[in-house]
Structure formats: C-alpha cells, structure tokens
PDB file of N, CA and C in Angstrom:
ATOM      1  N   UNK A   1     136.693 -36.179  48.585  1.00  0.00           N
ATOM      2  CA  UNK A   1     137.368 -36.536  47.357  1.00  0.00           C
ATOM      3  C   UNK A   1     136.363 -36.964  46.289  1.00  0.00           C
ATOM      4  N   UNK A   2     135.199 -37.885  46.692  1.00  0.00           N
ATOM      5  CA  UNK A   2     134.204 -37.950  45.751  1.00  0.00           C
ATOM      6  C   UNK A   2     133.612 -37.169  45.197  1.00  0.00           C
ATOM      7  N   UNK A   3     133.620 -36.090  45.761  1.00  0.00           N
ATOM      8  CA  UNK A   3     133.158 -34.468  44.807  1.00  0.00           C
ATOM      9  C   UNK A   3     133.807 -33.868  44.395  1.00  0.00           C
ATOM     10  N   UNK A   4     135.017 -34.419  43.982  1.00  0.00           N
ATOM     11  CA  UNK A   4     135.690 -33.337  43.189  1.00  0.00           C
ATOM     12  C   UNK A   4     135.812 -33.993  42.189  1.00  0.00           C
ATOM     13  N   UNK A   5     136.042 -32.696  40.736  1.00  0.00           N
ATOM     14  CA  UNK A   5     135.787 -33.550  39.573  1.00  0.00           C
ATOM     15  C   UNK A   5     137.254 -34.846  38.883  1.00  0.00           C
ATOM     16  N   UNK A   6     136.122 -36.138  38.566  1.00  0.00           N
ATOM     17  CA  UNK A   6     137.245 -36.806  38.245  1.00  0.00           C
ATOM     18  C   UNK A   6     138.969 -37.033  37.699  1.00  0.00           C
ATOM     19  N   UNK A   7     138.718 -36.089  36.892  1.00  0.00           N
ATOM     20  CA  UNK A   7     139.600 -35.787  36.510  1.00  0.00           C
ATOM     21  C   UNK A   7     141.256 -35.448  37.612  1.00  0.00           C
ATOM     22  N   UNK A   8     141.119 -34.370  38.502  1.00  0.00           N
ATOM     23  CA  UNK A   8     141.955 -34.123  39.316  1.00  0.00           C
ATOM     24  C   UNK A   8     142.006 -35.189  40.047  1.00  0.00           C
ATOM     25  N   UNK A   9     140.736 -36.221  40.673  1.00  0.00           N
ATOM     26  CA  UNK A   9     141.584 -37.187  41.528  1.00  0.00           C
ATOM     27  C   UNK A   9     142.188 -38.085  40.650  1.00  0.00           C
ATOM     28  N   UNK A  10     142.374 -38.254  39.111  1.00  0.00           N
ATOM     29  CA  UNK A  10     142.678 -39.368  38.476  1.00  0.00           C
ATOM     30  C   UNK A  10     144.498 -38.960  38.328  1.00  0.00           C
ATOM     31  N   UNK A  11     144.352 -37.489  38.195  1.00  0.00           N
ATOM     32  CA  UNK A  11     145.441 -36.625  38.664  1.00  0.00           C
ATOM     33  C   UNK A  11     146.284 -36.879  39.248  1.00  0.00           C
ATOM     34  N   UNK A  12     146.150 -37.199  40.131  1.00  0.00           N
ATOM     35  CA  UNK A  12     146.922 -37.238  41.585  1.00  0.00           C
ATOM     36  C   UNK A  12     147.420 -38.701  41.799  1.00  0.00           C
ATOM     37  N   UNK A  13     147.447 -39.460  40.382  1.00  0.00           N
ATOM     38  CA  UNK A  13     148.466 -40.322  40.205  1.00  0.00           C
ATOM     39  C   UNK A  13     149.718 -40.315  39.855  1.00  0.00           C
ATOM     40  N   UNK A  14     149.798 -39.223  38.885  1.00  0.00           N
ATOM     41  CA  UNK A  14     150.986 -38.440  38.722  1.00  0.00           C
ATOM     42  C   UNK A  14     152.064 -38.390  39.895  1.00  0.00           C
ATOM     43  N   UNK A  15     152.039 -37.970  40.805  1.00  0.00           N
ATOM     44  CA  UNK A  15     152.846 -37.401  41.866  1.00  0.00           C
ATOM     45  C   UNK A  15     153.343 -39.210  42.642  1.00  0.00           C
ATOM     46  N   UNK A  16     152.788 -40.244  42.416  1.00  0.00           N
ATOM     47  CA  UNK A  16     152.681 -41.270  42.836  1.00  0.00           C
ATOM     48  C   UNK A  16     153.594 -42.401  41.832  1.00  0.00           C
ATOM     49  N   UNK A  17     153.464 -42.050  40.772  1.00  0.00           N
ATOM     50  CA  UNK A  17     154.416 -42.650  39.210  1.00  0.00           C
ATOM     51  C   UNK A  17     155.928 -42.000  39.421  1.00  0.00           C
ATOM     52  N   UNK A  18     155.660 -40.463  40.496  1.00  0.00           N
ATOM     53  CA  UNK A  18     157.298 -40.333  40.168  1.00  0.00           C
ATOM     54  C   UNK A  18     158.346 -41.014  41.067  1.00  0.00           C
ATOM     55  N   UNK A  19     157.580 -42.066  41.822  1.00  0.00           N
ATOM     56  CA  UNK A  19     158.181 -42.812  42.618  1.00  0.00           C
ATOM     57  C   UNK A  19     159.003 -43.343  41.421  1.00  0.00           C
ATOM     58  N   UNK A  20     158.786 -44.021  40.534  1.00  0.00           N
ATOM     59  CA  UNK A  20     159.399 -44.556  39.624  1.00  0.00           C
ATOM     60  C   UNK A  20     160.520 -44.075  38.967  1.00  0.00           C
ATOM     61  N   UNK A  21     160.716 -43.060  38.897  1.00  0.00           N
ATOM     62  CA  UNK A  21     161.512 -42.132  38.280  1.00  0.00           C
ATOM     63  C   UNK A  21     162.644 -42.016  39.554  1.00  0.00           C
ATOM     64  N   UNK A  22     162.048 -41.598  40.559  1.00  0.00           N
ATOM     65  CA  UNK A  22     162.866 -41.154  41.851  1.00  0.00           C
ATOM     66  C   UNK A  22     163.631 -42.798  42.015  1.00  0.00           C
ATOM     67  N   UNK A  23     162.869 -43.992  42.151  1.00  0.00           N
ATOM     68  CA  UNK A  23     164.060 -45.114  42.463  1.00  0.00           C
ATOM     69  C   UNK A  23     165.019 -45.413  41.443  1.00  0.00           C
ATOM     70  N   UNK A  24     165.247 -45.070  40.432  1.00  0.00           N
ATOM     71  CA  UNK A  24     166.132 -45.137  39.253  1.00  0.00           C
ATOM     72  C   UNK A  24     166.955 -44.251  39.533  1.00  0.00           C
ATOM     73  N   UNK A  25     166.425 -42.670  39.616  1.00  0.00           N
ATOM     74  CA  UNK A  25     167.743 -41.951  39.764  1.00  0.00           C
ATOM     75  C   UNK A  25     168.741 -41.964  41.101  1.00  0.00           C
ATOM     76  N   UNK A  26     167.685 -42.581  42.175  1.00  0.00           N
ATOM     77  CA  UNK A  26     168.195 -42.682  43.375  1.00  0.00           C
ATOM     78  C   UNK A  26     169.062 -43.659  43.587  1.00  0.00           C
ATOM     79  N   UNK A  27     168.929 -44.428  42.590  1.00  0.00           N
ATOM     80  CA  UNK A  27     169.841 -46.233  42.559  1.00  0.00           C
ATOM     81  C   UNK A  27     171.053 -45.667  41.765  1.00  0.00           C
ATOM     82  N   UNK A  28     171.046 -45.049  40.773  1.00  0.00           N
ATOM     83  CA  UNK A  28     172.364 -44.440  40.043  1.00  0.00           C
ATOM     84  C   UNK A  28     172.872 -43.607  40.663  1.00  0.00           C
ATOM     85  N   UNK A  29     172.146 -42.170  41.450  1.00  0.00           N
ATOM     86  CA  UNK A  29     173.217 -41.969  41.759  1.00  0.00           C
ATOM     87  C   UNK A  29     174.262 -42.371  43.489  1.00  0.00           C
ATOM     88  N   UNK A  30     173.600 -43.307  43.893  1.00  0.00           N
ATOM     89  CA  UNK A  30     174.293 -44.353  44.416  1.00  0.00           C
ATOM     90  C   UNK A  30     175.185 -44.934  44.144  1.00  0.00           C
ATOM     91  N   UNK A  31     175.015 -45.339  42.743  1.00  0.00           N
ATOM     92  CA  UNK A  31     175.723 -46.541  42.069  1.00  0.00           C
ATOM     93  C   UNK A  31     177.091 -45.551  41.518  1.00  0.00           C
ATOM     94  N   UNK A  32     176.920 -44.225  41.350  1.00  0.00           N
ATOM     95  CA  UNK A  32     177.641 -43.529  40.195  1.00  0.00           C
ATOM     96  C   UNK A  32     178.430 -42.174  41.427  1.00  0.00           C
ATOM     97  N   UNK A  33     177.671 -42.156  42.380  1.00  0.00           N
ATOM     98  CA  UNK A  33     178.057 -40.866  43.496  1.00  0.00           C
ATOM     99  C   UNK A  33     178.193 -41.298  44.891  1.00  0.00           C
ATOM    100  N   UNK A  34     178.079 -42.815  44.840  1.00  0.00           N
ATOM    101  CA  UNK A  34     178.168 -43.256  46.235  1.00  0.00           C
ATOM    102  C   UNK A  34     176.997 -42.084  47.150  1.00  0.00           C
ATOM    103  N   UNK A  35     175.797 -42.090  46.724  1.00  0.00           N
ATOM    104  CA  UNK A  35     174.913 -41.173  47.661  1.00  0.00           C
ATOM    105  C   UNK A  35     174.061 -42.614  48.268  1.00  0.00           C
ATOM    106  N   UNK A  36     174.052 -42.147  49.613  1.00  0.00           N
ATOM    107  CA  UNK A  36     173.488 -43.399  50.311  1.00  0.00           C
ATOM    108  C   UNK A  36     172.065 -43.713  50.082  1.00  0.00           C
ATOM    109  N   UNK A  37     172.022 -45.190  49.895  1.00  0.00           N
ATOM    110  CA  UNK A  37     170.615 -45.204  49.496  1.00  0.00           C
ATOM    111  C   UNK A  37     169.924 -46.431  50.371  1.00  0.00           C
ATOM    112  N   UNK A  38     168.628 -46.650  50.587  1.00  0.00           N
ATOM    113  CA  UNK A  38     168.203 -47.792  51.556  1.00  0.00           C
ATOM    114  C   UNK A  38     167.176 -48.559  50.950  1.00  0.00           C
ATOM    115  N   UNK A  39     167.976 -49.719  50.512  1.00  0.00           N
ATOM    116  CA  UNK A  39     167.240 -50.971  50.699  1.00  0.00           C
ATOM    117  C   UNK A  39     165.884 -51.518  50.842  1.00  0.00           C
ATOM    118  N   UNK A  40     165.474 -51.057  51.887  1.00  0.00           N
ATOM    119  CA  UNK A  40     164.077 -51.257  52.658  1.00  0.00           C
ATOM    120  C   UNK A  40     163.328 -49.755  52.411  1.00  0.00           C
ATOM    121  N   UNK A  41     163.937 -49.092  52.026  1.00  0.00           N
ATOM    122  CA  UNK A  41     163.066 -48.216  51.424  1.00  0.00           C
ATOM    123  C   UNK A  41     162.582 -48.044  50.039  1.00  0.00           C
ATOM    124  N   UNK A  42     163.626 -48.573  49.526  1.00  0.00           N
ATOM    125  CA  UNK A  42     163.213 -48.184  47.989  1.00  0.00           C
ATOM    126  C   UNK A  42     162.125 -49.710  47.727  1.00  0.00           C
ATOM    127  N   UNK A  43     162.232 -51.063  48.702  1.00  0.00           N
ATOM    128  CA  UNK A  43     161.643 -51.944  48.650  1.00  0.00           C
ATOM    129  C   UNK A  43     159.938 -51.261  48.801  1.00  0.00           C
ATOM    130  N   UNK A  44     159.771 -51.037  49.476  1.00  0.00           N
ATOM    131  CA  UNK A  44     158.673 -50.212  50.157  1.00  0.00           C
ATOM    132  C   UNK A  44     157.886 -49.383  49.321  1.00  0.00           C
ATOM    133  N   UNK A  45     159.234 -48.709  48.583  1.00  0.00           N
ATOM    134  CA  UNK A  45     158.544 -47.955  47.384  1.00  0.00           C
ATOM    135  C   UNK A  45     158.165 -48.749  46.191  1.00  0.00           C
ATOM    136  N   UNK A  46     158.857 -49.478  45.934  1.00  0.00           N
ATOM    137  CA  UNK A  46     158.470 -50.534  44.742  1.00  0.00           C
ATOM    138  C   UNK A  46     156.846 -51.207  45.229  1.00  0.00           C
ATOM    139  N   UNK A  47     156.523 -51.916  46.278  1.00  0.00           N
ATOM    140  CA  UNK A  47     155.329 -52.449  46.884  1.00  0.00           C
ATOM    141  C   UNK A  47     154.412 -51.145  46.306  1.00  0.00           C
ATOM    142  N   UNK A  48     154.479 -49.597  47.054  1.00  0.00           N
ATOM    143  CA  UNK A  48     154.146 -48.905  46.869  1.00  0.00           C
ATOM    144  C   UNK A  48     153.320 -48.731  45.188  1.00  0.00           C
ATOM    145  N   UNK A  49     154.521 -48.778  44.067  1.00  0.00           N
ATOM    146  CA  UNK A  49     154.060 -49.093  42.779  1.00  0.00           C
ATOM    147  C   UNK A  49     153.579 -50.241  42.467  1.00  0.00           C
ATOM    148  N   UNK A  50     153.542 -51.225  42.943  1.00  0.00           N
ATOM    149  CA  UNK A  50     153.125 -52.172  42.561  1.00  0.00           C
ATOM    150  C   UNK A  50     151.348 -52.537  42.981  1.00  0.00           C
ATOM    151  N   UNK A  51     151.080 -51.770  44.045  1.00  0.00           N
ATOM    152  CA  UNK A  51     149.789 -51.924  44.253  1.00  0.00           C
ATOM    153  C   UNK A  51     149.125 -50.983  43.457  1.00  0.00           C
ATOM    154  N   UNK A  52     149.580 -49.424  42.834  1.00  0.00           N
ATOM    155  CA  UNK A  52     149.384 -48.607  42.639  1.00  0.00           C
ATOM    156  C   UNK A  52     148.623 -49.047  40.819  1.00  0.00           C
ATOM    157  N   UNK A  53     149.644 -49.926  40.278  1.00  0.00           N
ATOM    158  CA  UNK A  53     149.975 -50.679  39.135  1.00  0.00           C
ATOM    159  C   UNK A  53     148.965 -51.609  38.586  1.00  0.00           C
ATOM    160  N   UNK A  54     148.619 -52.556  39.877  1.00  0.00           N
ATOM    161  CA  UNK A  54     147.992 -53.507  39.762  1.00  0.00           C
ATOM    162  C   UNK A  54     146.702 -53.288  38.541  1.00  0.00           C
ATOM    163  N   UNK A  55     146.096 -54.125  37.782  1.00  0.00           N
ATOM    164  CA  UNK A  55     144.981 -54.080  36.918  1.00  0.00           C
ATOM    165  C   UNK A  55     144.268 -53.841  37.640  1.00  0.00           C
ATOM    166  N   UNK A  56     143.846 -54.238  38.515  1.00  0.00           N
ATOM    167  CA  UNK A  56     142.398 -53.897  39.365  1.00  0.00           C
ATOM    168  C   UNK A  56     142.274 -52.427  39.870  1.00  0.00           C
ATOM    169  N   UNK A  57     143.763 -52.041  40.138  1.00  0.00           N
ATOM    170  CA  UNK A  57     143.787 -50.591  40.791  1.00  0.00           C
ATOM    171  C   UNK A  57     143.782 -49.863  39.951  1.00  0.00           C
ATOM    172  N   UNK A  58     144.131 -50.213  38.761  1.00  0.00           N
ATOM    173  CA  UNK A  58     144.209 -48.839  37.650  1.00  0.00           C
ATOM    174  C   UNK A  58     143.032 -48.749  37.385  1.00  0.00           C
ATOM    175  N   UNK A  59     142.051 -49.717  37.133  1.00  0.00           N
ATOM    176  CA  UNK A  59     140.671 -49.303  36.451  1.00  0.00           C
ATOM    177  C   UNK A  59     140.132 -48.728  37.647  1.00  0.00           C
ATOM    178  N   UNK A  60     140.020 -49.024  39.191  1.00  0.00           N
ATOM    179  CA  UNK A  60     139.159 -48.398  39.748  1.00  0.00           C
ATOM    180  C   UNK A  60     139.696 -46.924  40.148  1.00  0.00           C
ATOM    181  N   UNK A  61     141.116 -46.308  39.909  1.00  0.00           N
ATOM    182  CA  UNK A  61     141.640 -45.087  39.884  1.00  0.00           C
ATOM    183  C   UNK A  61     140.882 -44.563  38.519  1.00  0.00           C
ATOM    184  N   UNK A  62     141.072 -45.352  37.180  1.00  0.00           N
ATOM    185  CA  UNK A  62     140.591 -44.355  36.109  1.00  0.00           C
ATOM    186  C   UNK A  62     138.811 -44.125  36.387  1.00  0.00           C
ATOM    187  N   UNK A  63     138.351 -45.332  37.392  1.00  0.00           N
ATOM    188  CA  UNK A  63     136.915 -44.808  37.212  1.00  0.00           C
ATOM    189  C   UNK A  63     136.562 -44.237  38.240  1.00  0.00           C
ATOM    190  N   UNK A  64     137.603 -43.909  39.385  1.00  0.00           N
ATOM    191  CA  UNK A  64     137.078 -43.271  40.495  1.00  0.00           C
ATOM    192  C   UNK A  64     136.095 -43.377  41.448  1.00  0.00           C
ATOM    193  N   UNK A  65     136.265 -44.748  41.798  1.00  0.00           N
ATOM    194  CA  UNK A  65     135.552 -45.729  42.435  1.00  0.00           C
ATOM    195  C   UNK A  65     136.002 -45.058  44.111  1.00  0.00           C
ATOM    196  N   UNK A  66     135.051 -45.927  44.952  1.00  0.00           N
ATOM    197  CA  UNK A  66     135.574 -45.857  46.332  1.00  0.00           C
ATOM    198  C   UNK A  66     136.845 -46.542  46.293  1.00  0.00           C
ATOM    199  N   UNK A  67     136.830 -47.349  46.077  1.00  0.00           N
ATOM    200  CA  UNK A  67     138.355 -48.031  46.479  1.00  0.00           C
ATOM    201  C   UNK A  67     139.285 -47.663  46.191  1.00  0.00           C
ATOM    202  N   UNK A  68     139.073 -46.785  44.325  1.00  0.00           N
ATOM    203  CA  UNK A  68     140.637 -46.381  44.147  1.00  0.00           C
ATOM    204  C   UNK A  68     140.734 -45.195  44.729  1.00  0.00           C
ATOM    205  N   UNK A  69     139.896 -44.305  45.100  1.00  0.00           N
ATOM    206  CA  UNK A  69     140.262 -43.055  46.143  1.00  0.00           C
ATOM    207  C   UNK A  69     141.145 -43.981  47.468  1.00  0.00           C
ATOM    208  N   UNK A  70     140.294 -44.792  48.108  1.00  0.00           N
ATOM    209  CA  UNK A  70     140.945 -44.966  49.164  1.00  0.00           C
ATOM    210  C   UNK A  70     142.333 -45.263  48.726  1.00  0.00           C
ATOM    211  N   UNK A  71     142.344 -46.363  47.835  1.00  0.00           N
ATOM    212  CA  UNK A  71     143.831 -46.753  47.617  1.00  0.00           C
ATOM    213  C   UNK A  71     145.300 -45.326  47.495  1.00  0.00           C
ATOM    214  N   UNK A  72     144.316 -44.458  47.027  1.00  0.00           N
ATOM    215  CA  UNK A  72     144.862 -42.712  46.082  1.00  0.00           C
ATOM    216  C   UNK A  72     145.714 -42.514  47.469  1.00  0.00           C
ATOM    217  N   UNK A  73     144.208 -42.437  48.946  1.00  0.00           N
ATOM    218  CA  UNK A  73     144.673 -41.847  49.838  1.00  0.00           C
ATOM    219  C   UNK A  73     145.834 -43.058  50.877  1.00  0.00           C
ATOM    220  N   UNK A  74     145.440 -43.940  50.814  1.00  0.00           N
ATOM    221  CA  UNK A  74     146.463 -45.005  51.173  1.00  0.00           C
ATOM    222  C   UNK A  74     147.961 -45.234  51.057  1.00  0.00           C
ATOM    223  N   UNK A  75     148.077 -44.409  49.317  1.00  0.00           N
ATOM    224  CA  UNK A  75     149.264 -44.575  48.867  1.00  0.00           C
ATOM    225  C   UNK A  75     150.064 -42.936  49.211  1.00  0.00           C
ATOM    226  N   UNK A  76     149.737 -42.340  49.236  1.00  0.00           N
ATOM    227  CA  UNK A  76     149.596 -40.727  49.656  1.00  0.00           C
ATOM    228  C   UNK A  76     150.462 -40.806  50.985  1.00  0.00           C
ATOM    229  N   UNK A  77     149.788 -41.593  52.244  1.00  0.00           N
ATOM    230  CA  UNK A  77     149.975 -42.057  53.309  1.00  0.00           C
ATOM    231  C   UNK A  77     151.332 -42.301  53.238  1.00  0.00           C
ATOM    232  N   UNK A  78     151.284 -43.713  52.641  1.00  0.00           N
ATOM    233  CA  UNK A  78     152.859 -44.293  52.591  1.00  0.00           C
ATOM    234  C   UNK A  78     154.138 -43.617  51.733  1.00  0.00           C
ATOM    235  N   UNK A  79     153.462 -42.592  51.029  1.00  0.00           N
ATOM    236  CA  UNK A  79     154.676 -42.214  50.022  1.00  0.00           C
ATOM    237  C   UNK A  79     155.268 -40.797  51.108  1.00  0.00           C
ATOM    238  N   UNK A  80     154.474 -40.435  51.998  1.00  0.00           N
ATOM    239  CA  UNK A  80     154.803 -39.422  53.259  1.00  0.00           C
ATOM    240  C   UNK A  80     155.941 -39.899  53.813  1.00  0.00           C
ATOM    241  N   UNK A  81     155.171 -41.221  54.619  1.00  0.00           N
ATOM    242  CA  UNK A  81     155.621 -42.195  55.389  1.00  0.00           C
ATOM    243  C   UNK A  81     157.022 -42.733  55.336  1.00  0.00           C
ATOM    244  N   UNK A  82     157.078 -42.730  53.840  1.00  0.00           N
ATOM    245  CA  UNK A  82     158.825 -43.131  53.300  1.00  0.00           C
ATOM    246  C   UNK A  82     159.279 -42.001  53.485  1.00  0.00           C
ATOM    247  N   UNK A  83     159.516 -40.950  52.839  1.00  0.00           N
ATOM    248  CA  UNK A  83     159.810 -39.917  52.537  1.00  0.00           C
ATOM    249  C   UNK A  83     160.479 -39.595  54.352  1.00  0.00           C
ATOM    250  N   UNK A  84     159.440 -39.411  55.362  1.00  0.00           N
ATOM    251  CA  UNK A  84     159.675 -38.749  56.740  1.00  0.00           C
ATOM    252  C   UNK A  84     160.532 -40.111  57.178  1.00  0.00           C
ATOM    253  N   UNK A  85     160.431 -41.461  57.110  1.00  0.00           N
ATOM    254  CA  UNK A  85     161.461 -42.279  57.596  1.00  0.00           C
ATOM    255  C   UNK A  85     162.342 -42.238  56.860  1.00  0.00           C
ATOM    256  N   UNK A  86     163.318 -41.498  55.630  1.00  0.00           N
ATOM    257  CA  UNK A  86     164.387 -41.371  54.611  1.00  0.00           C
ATOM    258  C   UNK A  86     165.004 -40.332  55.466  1.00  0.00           C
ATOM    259  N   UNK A  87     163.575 -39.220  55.545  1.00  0.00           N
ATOM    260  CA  UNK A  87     164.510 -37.792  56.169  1.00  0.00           C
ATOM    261  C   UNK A  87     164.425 -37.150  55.153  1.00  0.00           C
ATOM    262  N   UNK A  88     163.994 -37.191  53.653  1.00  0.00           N
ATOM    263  CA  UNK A  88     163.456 -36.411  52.642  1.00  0.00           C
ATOM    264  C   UNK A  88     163.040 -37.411  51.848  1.00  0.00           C
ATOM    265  N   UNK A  89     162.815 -36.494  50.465  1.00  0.00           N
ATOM    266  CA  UNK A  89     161.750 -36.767  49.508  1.00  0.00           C
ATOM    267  C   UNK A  89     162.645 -37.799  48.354  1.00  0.00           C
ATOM    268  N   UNK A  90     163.630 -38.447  48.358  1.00  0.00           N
ATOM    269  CA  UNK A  90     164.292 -38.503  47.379  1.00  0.00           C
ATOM    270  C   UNK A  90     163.743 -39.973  46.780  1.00  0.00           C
ATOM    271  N   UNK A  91     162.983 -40.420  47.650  1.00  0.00           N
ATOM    272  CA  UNK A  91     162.473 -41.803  47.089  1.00  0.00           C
ATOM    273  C   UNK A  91     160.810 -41.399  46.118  1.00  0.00           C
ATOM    274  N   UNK A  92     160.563 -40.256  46.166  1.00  0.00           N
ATOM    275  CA  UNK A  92     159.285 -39.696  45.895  1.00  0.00           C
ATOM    276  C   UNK A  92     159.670 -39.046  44.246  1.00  0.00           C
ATOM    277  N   UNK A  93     160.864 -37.968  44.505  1.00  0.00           N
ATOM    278  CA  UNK A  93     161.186 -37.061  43.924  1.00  0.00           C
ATOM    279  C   UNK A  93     161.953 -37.252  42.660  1.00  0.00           C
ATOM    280  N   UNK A  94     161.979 -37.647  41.352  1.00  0.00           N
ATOM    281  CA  UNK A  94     162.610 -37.934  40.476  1.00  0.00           C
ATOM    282  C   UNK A  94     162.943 -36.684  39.729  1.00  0.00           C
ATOM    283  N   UNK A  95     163.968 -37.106  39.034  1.00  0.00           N
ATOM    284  CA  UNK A  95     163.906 -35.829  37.653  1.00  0.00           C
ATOM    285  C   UNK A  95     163.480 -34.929  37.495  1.00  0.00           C
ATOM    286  N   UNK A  96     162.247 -35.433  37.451  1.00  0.00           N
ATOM    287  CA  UNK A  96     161.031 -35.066  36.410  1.00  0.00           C
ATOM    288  C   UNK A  96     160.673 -33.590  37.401  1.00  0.00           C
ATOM    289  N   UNK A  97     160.701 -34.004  38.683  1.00  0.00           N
ATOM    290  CA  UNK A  97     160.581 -33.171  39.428  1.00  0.00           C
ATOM    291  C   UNK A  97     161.326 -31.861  39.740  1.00  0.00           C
ATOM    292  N   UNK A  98     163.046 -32.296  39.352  1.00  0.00           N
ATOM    293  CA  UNK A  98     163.574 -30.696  38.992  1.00  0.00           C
ATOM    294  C   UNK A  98     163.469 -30.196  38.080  1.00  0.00           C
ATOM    295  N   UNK A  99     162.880 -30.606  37.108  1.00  0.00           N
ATOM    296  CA  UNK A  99     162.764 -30.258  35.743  1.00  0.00           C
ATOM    297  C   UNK A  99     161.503 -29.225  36.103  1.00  0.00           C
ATOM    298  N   UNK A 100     160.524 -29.803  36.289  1.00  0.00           N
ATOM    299  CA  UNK A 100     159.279 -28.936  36.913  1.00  0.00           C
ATOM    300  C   UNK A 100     159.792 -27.835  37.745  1.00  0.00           C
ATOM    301  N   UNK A 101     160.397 -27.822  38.499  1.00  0.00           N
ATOM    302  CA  UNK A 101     160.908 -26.997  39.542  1.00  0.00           C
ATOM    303  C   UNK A 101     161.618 -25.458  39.027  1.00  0.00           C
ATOM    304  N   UNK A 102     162.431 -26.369  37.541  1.00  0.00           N
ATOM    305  CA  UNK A 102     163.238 -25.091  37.318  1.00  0.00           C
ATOM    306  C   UNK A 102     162.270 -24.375  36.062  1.00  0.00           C
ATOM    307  N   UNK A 103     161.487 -25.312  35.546  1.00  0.00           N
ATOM    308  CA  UNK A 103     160.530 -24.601  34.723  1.00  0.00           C
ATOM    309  C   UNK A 103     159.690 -23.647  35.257  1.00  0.00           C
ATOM    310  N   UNK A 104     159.401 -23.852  36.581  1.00  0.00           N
ATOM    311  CA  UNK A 104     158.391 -23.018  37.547  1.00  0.00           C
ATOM    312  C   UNK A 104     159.346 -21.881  37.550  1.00  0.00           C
ATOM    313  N   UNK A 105     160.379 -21.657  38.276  1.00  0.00           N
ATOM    314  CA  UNK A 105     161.511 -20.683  38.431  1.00  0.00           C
ATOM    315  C   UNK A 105     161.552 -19.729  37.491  1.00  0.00           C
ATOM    316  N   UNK A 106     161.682 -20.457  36.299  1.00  0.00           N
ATOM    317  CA  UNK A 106     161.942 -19.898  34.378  1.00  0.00           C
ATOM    318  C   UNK A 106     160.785 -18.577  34.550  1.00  0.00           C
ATOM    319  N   UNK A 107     159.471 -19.213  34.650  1.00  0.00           N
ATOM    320  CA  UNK A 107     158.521 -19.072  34.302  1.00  0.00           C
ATOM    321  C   UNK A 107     157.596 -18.031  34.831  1.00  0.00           C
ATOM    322  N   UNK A 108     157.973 -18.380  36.679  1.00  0.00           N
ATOM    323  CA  UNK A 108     157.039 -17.757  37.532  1.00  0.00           C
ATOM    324  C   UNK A 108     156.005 -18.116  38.045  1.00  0.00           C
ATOM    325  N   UNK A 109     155.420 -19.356  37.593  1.00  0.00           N
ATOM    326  CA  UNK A 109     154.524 -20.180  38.090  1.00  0.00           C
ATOM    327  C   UNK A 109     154.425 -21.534  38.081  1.00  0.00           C
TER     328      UNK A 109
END
C-alpha cells in the first residue's frame, strides 16, 4: 500500500464515508418500511466512523502515514466484518451507491 500513489490510498476513504450515508438510509427505511435493522450493528458502524473521523486519523490518512494505511486497512476489515455478520452490505451501502450503480448501467462502465 505504501507504493502506491497517494492519492488512491487517500481514495479509499470514500467507500468507508458511505457508511454514513448507508446508516441514515438504513434507519429510515426501518423507520418508514419496517425493514429490519440492528442496533449493534449500526453501533459498530458508527465506532467504525468515528475512528475513521477522528483529527488524528484524518491527517495521517491525508498524509499517508503508516498508521493511517493501517487504520485504511483496519477499517476495511471491520466494514467486511459488519457487512458478513448483517448477511449483506446494507450498513456499508448507501444511496450514493445505487446511484453509482445505475450510472454504471446508463453508461457501461
């Protein structure tokens, strides 16, 4: 990961922010579709952002330090980790993400 150029690992925070997106829509449509939602997971995911968040972690992600790789790959780990103890992606997967999805479709790539 240290050899690749900064940029892409600073990248690969992206996919980690849409946790944020995913516990909002996942709490509404709970709240609005009765779709079951868990507690201890979305807790998990919040921790998840919150270390991700932290001042200390953002600067060593924007400077691509050892630590914020590890943290990159740490959080990577756990956002799996939820995801395979949910049984899918929906604590990961926000919006933003079908939006991408159907733009890819549109598009072709």
């Amino acid at each position: 990961m240290q050899a690749a150029p900064p940029g892409l690992n600073r990248s690969g925070v992206g996919d980690l922010l849409s946790c944020w997106t995913a516990l909002w829509d996942w709490s509404e449509a709970a709240t609005r579709l009765n779709e079951p939602f868990d507690d201890g997971i979305a807790a998990r995911t919040r921790v998840l952002l919150e270390r991700l968040l932290s001042p200390s972690a953002a600067l060593d992600v924007r400077n691509v330090t050892r630590e914020g790789l590890r943290l990159l790959s740490e959080l990577y780990v756990e956002e799996v980790t939820l995801c395979e103890a949910w049984g899918n992606s929906r604590c990961e997967e926000g919006s933003e993400h079908y939006v991408a999805y159907a733009l890819e479709a549109l598009t072709g790539k």
